[in-house]
Every structure is written in C-alpha cells, then in structure tokens.
PDB file of N, CA and C in Angstrom:
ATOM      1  N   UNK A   1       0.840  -1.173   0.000  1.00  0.00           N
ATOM      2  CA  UNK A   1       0.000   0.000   0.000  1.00  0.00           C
ATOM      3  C   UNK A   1       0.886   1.239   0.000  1.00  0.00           C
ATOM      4  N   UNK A   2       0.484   2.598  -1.124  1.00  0.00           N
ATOM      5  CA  UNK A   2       0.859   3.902  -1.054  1.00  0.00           C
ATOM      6  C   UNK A   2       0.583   4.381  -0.371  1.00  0.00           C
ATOM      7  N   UNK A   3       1.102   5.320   0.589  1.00  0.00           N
ATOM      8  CA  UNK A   3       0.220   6.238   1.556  1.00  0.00           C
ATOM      9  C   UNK A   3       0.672   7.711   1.037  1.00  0.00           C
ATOM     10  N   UNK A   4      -0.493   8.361   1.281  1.00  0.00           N
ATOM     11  CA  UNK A   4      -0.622  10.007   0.211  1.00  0.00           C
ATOM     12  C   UNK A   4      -0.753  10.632   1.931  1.00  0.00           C
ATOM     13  N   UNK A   5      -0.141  11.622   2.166  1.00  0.00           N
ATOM     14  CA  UNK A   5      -0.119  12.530   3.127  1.00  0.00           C
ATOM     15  C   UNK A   5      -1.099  13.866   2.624  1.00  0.00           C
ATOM     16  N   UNK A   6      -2.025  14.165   3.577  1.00  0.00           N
ATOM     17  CA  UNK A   6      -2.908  14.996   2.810  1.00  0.00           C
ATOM     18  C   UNK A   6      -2.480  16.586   4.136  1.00  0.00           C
ATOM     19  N   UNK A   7      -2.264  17.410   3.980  1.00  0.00           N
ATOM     20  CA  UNK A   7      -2.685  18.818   5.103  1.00  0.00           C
ATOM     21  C   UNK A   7      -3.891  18.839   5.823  1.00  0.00           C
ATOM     22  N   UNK A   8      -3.561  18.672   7.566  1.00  0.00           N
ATOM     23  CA  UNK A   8      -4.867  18.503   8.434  1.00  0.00           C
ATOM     24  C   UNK A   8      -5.610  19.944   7.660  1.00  0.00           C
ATOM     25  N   UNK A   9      -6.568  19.618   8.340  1.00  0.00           N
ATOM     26  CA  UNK A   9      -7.801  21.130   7.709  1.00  0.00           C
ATOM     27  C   UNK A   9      -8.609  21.321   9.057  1.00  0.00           C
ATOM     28  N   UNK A  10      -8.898  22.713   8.655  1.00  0.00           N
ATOM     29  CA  UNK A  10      -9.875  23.262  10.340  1.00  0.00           C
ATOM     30  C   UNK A  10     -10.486  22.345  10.920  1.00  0.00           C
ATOM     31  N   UNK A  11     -11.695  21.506  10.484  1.00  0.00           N
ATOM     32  CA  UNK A  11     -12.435  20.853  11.358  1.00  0.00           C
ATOM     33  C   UNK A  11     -11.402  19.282  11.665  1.00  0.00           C
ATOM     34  N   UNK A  12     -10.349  19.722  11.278  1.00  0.00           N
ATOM     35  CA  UNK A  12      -9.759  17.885  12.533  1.00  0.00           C
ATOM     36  C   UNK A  12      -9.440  18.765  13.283  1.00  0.00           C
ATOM     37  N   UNK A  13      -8.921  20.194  13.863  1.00  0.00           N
ATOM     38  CA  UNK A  13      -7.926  20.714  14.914  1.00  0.00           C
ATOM     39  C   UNK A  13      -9.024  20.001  16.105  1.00  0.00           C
ATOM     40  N   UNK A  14     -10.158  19.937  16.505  1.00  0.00           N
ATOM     41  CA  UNK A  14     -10.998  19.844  17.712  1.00  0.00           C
ATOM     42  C   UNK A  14     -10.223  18.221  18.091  1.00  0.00           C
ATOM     43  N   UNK A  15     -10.437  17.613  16.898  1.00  0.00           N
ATOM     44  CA  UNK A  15     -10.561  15.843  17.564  1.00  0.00           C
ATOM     45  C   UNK A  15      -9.309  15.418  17.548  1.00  0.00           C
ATOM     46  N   UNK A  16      -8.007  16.020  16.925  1.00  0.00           N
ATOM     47  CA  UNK A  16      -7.081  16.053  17.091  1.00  0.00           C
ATOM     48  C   UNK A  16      -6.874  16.657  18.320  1.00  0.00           C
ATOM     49  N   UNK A  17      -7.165  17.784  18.834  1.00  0.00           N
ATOM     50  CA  UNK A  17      -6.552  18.019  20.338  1.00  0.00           C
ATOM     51  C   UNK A  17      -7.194  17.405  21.338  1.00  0.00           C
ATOM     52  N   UNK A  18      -8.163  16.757  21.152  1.00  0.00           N
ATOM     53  CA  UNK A  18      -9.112  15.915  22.069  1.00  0.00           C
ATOM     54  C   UNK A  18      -7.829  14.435  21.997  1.00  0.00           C
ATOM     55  N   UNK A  19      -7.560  14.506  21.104  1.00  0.00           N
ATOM     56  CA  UNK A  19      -6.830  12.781  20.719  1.00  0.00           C
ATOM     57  C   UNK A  19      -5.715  12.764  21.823  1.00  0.00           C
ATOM     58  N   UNK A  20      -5.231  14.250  21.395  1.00  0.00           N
ATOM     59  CA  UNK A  20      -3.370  14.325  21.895  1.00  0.00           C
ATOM     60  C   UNK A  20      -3.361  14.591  23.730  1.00  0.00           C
ATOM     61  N   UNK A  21      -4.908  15.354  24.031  1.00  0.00           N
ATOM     62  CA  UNK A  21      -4.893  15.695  25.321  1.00  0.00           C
ATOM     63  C   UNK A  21      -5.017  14.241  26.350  1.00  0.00           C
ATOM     64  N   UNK A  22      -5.850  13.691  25.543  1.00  0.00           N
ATOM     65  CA  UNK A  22      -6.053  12.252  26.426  1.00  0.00           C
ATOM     66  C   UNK A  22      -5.383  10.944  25.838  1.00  0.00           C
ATOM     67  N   UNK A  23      -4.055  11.675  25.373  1.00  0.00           N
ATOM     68  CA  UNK A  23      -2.581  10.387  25.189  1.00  0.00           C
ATOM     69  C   UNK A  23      -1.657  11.069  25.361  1.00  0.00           C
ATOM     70  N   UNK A  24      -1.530  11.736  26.201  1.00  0.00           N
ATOM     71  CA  UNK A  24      -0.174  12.437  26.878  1.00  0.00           C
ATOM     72  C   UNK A  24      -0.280  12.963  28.109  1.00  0.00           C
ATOM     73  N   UNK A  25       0.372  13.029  29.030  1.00  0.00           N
ATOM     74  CA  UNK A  25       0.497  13.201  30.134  1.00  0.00           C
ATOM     75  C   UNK A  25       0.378  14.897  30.850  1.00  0.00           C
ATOM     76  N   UNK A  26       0.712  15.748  30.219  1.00  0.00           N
ATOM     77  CA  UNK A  26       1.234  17.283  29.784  1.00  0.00           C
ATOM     78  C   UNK A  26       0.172  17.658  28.557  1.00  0.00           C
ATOM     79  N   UNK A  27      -0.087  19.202  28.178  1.00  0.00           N
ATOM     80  CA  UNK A  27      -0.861  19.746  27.127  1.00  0.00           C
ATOM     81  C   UNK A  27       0.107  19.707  26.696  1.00  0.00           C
ATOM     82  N   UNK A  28       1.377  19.491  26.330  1.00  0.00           N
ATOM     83  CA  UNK A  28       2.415  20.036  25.813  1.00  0.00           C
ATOM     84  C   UNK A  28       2.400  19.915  23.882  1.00  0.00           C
ATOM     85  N   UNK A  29       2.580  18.544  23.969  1.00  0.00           N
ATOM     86  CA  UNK A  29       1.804  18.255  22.489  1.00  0.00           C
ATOM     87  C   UNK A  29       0.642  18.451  22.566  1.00  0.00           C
ATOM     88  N   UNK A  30      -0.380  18.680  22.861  1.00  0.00           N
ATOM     89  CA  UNK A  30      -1.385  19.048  22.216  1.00  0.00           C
ATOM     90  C   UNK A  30      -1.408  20.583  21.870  1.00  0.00           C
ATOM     91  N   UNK A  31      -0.217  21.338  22.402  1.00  0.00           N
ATOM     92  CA  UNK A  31      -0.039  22.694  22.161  1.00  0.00           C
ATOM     93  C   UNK A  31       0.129  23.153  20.628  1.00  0.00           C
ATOM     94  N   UNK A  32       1.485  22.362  21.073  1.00  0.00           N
ATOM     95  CA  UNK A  32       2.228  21.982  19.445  1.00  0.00           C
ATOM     96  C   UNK A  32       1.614  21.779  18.512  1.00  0.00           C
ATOM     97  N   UNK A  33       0.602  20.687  18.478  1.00  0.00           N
ATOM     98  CA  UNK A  33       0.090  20.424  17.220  1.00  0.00           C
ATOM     99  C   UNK A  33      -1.074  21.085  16.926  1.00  0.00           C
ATOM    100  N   UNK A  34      -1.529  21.757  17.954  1.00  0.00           N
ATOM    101  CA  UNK A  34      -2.759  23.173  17.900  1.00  0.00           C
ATOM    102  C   UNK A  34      -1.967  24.361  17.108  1.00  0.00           C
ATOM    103  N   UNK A  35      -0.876  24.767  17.509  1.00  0.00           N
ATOM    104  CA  UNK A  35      -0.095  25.659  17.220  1.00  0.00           C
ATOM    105  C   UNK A  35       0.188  25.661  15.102  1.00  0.00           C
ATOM    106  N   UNK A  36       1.027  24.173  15.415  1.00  0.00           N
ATOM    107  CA  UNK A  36       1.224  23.573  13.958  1.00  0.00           C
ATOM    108  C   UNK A  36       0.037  23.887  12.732  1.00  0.00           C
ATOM    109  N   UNK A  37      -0.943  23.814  13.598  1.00  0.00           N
ATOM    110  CA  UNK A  37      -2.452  23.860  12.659  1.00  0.00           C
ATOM    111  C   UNK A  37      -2.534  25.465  12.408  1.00  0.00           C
ATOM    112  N   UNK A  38      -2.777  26.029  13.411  1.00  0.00           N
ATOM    113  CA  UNK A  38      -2.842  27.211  13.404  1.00  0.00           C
ATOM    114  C   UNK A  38      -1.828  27.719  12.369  1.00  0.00           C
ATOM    115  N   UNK A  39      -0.881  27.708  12.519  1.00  0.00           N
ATOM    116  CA  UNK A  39       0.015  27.998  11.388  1.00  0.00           C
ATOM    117  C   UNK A  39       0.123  27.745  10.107  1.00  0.00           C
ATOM    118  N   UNK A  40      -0.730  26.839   9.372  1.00  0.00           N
ATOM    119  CA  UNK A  40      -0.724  26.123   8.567  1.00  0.00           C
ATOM    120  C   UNK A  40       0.393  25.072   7.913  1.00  0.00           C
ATOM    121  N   UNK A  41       1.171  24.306   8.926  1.00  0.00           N
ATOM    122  CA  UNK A  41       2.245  23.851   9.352  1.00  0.00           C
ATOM    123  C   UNK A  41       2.371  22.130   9.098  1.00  0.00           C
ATOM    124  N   UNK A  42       0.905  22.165   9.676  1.00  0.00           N
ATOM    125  CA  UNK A  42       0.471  20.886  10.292  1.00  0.00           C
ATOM    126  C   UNK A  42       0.290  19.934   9.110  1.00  0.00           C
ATOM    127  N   UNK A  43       1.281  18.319   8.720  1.00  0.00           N
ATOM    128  CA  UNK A  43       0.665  17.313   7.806  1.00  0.00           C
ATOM    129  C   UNK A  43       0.579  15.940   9.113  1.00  0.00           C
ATOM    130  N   UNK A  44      -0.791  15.860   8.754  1.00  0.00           N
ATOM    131  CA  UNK A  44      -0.841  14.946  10.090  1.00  0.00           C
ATOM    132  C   UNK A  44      -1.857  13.289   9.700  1.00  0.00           C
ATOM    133  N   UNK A  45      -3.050  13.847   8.322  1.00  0.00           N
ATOM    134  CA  UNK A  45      -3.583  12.663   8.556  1.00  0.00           C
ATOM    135  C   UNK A  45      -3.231  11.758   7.259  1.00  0.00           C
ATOM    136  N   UNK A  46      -2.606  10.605   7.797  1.00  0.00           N
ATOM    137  CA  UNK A  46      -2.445   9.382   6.415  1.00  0.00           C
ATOM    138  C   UNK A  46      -3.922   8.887   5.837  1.00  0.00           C
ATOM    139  N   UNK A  47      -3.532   8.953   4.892  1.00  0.00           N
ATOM    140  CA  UNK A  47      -5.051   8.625   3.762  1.00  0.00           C
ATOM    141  C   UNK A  47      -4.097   7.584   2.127  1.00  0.00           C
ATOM    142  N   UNK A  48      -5.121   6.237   2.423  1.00  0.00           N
ATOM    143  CA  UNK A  48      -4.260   5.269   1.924  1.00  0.00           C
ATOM    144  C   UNK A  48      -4.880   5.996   0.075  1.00  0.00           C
ATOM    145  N   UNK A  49      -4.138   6.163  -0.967  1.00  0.00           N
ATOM    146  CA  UNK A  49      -4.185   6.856  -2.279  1.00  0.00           C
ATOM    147  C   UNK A  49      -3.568   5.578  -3.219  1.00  0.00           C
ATOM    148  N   UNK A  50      -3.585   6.148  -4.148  1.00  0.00           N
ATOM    149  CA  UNK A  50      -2.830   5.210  -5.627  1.00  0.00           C
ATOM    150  C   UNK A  50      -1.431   6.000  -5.451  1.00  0.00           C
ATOM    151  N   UNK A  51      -1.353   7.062  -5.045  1.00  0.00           N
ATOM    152  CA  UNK A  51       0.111   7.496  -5.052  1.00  0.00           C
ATOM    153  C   UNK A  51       0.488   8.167  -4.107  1.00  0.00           C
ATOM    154  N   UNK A  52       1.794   8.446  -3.859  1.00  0.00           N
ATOM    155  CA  UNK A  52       1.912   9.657  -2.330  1.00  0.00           C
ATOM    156  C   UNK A  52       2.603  10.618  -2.390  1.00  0.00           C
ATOM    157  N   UNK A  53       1.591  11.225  -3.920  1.00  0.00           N
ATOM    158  CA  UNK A  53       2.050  12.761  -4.249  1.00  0.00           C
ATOM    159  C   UNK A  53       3.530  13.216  -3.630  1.00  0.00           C
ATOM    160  N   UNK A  54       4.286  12.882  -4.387  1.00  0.00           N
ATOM    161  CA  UNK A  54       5.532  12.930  -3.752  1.00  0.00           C
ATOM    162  C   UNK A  54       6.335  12.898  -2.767  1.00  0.00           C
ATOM    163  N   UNK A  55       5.437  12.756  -1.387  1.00  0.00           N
ATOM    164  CA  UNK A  55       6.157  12.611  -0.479  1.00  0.00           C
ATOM    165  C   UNK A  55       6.895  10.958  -0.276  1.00  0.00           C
ATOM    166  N   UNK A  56       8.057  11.466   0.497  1.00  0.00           N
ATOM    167  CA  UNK A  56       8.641  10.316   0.317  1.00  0.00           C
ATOM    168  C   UNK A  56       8.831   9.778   1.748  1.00  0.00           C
ATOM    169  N   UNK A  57       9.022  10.445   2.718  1.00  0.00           N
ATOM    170  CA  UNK A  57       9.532  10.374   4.113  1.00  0.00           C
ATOM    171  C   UNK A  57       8.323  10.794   4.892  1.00  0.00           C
ATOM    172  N   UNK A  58       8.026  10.614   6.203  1.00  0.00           N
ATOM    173  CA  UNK A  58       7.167  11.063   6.573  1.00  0.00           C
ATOM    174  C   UNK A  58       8.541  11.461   8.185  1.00  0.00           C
ATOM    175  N   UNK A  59       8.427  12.474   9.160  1.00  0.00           N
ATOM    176  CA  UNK A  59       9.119  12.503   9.825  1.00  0.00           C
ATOM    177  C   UNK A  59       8.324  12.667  11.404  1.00  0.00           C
ATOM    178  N   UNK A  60       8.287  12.228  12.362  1.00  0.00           N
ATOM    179  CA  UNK A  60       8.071  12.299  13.925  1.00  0.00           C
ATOM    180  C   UNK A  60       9.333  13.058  14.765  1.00  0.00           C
ATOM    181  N   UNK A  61       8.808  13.376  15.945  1.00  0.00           N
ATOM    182  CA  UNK A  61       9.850  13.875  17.219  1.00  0.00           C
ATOM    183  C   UNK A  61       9.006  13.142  18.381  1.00  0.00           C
ATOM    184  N   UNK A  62       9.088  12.237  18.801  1.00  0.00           N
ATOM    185  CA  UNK A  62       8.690  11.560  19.500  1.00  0.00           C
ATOM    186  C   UNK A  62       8.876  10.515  20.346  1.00  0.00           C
ATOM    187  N   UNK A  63       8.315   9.613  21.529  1.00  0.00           N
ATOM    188  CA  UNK A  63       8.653   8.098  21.952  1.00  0.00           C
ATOM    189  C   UNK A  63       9.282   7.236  21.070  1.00  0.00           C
ATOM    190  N   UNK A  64      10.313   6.487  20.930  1.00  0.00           N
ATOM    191  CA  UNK A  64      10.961   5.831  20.274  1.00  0.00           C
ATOM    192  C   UNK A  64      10.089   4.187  20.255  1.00  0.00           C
ATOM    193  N   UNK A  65       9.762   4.263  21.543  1.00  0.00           N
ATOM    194  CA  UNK A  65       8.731   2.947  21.470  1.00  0.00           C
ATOM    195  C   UNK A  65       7.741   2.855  21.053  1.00  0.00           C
ATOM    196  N   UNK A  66       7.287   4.160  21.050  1.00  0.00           N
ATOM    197  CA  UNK A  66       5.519   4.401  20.869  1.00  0.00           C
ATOM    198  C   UNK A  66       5.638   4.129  18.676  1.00  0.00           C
ATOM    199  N   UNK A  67       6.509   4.999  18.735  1.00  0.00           N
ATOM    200  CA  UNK A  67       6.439   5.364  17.115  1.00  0.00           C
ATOM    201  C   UNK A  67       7.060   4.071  16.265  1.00  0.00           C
ATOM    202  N   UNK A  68       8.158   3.895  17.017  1.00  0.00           N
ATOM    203  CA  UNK A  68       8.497   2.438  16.460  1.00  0.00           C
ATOM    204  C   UNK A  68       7.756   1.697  15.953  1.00  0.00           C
ATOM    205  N   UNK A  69       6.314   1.446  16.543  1.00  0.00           N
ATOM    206  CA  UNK A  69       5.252   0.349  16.047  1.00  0.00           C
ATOM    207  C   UNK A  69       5.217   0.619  14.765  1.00  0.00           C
ATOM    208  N   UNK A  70       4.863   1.298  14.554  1.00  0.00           N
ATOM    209  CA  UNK A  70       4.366   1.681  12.854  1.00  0.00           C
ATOM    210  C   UNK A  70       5.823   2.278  12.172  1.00  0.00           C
ATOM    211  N   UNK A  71       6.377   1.779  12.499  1.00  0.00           N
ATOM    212  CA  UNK A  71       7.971   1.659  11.331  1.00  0.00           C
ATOM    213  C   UNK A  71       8.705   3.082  11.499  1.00  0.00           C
ATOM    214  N   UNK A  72       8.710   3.901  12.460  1.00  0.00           N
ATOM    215  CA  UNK A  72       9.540   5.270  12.267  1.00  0.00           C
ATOM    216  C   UNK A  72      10.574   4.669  12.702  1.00  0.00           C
ATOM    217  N   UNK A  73      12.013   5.010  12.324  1.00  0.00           N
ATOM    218  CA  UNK A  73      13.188   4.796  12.921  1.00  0.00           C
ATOM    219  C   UNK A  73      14.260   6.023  13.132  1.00  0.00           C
ATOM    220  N   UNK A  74      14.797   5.912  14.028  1.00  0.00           N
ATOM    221  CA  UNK A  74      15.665   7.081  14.234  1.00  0.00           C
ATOM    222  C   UNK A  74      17.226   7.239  13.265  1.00  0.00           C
ATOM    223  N   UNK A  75      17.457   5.450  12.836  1.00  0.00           N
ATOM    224  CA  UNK A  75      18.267   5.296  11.919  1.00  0.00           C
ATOM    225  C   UNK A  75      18.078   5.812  10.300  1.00  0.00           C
ATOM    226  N   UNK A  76      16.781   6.017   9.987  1.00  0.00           N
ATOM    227  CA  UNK A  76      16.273   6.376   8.266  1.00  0.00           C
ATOM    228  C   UNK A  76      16.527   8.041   8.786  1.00  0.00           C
ATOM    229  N   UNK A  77      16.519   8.788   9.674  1.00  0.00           N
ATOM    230  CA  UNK A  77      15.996  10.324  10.262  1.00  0.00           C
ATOM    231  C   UNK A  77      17.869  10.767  10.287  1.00  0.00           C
ATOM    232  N   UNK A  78      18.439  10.050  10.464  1.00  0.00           N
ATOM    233  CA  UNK A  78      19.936   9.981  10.914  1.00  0.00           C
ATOM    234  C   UNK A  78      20.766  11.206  10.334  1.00  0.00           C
ATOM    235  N   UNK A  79      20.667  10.740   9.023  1.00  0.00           N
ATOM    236  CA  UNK A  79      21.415  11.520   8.078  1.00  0.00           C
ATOM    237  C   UNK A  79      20.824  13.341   7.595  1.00  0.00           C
ATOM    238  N   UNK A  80      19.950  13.777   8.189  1.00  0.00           N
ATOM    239  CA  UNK A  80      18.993  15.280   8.488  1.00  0.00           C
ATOM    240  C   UNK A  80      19.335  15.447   9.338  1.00  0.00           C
ATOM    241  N   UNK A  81      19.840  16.865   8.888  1.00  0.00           N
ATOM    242  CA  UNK A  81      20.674  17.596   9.839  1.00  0.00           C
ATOM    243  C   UNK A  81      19.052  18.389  10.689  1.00  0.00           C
ATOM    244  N   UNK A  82      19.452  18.352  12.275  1.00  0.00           N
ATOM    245  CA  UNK A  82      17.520  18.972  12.968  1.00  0.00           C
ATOM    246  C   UNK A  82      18.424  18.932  14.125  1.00  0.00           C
ATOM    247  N   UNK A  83      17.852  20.386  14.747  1.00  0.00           N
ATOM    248  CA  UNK A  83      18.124  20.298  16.196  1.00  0.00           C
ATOM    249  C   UNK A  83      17.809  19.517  17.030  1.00  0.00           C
ATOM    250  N   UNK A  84      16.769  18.591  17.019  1.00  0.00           N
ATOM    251  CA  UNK A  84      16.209  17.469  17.351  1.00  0.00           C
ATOM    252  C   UNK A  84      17.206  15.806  17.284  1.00  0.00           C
ATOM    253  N   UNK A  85      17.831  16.019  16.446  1.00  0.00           N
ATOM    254  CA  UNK A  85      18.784  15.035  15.794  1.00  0.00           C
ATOM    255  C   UNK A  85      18.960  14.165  16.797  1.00  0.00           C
ATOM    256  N   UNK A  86      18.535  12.943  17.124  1.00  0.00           N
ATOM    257  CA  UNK A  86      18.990  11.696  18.174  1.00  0.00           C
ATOM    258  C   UNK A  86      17.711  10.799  17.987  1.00  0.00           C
ATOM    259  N   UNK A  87      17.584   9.827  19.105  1.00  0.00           N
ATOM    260  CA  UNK A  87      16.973   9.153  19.500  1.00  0.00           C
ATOM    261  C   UNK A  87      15.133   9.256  18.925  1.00  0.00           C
ATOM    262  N   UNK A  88      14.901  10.517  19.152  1.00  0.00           N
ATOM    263  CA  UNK A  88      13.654  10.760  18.973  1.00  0.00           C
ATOM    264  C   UNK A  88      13.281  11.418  17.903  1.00  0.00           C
ATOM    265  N   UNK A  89      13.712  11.514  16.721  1.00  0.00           N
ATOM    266  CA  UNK A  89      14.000  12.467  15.903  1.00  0.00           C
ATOM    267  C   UNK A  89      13.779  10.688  14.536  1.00  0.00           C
ATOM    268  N   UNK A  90      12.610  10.922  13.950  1.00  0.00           N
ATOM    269  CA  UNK A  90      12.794   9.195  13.521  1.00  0.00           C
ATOM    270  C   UNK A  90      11.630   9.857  12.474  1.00  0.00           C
ATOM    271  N   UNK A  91      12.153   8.950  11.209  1.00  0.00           N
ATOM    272  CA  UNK A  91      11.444   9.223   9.690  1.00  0.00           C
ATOM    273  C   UNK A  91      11.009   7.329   9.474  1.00  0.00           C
ATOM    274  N   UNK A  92       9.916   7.875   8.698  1.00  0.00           N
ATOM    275  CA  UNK A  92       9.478   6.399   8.129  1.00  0.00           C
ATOM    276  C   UNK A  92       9.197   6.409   6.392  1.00  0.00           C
ATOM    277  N   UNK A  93      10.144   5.659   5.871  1.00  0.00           N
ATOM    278  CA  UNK A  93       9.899   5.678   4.495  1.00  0.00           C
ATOM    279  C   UNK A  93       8.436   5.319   3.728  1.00  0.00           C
ATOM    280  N   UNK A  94       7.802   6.465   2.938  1.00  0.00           N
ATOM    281  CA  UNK A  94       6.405   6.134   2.379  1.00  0.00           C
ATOM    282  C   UNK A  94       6.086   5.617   1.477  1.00  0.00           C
ATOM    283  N   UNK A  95       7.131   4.962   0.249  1.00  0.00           N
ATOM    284  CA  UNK A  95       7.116   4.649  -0.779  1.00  0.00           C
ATOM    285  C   UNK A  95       7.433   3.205  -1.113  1.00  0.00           C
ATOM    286  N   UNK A  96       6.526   2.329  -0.660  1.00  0.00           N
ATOM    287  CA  UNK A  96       7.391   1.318  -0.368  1.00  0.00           C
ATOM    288  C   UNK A  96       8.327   0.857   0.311  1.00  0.00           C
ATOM    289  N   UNK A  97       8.549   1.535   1.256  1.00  0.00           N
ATOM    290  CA  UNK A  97      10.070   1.212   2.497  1.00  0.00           C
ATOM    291  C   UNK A  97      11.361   2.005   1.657  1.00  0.00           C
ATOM    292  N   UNK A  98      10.995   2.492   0.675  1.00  0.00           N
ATOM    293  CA  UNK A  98      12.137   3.050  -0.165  1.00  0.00           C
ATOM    294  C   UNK A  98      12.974   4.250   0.682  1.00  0.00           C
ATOM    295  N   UNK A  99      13.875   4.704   0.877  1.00  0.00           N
ATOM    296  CA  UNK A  99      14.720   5.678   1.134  1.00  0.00           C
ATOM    297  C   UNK A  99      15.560   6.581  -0.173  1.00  0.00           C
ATOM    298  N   UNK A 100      15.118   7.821   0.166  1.00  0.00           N
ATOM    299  CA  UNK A 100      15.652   8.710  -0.918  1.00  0.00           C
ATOM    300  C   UNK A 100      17.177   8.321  -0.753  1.00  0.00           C
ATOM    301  N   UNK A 101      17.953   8.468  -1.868  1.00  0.00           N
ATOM    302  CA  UNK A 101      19.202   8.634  -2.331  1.00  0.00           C
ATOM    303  C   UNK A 101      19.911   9.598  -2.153  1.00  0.00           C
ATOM    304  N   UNK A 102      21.206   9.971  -2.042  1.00  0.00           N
ATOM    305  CA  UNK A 102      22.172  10.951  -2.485  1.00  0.00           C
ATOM    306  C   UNK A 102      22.010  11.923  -0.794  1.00  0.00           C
ATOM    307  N   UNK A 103      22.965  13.274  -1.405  1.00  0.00           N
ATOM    308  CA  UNK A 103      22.759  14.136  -0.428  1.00  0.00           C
ATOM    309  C   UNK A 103      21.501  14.548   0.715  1.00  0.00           C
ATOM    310  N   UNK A 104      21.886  14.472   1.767  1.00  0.00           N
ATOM    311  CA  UNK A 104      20.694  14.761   2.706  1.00  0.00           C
ATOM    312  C   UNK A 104      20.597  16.486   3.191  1.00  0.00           C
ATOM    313  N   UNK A 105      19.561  16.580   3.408  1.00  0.00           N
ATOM    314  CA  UNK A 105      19.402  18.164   3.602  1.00  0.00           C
ATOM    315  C   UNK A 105      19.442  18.084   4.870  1.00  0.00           C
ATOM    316  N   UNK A 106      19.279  19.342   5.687  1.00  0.00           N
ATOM    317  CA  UNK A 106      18.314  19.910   6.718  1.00  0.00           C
ATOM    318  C   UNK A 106      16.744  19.403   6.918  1.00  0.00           C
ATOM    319  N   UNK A 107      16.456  19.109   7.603  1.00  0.00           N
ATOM    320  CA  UNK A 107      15.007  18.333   8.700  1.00  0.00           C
ATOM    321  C   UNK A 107      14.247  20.169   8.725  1.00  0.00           C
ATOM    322  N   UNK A 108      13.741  20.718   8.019  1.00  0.00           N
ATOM    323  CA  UNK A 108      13.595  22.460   8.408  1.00  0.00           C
ATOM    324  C   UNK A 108      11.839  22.155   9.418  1.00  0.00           C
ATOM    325  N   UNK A 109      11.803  22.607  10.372  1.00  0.00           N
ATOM    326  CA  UNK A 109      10.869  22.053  11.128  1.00  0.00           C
ATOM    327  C   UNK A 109       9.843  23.217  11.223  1.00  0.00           C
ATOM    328  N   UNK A 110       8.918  23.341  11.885  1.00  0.00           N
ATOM    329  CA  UNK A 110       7.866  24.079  11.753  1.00  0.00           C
ATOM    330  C   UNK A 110       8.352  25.329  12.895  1.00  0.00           C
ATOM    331  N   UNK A 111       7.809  26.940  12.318  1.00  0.00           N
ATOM    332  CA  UNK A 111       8.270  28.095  14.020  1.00  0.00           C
ATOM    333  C   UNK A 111       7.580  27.327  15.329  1.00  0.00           C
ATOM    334  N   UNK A 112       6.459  26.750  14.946  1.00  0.00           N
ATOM    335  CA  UNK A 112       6.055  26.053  16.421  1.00  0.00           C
ATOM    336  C   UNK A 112       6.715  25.497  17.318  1.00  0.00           C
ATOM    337  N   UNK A 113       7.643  24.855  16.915  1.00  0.00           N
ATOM    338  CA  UNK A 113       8.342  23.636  16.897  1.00  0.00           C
ATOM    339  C   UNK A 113       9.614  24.982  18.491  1.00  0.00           C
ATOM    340  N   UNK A 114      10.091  25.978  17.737  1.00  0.00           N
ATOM    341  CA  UNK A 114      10.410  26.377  18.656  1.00  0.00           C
ATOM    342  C   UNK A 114      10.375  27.314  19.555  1.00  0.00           C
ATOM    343  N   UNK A 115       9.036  27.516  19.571  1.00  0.00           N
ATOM    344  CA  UNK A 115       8.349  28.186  20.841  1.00  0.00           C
ATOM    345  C   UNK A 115       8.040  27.309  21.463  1.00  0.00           C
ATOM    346  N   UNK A 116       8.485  25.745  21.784  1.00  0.00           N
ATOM    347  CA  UNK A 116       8.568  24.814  22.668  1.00  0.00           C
ATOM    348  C   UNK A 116       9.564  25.359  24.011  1.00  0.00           C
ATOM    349  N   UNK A 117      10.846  25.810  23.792  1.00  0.00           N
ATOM    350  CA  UNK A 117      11.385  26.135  24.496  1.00  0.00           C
ATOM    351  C   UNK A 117      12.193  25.571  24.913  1.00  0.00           C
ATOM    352  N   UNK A 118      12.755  23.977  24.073  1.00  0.00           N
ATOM    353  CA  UNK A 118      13.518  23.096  24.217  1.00  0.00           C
ATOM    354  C   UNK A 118      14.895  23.338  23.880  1.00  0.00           C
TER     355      UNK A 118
END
C-alpha cells in the first residue's frame, strides 16, 4: 500500500486536540500540534491513495517505542541535519520502504516547533 499525506484542515484541529490531550500526560503536544495547525504547518492525517504525491519520508519527534510500532526509525531520520537530531527524531519511508538517495538536507521544522522552548 501507497500512503498520500494529505494537510490537516480546520475541522480535525478539535478531535485532534481531544486525541493528543487524552494520550499524553502534559498539554504540551497538544499545544504543538494546535499551534502547527494554526500555522498552517500541520501534515498529520495518512489517507491510503494510488500514489503519495511525492512525499517520500514522513518525519516524527517523539517516543521511540511508541512510534516504532508503525515503522519510524531514528536510523532512516539519521542523516537530516535537525536540532532534534537523536533518538527521537525518527522518519518512516512512504514509498514502499524506499529511502531517498544521495545528499541529505536539513530536517527544516515548523516556528512552532520552537516556541517549545527546548
């Protein structure tokens, strides 16, 4: 299966922060990804397509255990350069398990991202 990454839109921000408030311990992410939206920042819901409009990577900052399930690894995220860069900092290939080739860029992350304060 392809997976097509589509841009959350106004009416998920409610059930999305309902989701994140009652699976985390802290508002903290649910700030973030309120924030992310607000900004127009936010790619959040997988929608299975015939193709995945070019995206190739999908990227998390997150539990290493939690995200792990569904294939993010911190080893595919490795080579993106992100202030985030370690352990929690984990990409999952969308194209078939495929991994882009050649030179790696910068991870360029959302302004939300650092009005975290981390």
């Amino acid at each position: 299966m392809t997976v097509t990454v589509r841009p959350a839109r106004a009416e998920d921000v409610a059930a999305i922060d309902a989701l994140l408030r009652e699976s985390f311990p802290a508002p903290d992410e649910a700030t973030l990804v309120r924030d992310l939206c607000m900004d127009g920042d936010m790619v959040l819901t997988l929608v299975a397509q015939d193709d995945a409009a070019g995206v190739v990577l999908s990227f998390v900052l997150g539990e290493p255990d939690y995200y792990g399930r569904f294939g993010y690894d911190a080893a595919v995220a490795r080579n993106f350069a992100s202030p985030y860069a370690g352990d929690y900092f984990m990409a999952l290939p969308l194209q078939g398990g495929l991994v882009p080739c050649g030179v790696r860029e910068e991870a360029r992350h959302a302004p939300a991202f650092a009005r975290l304060g981390v």
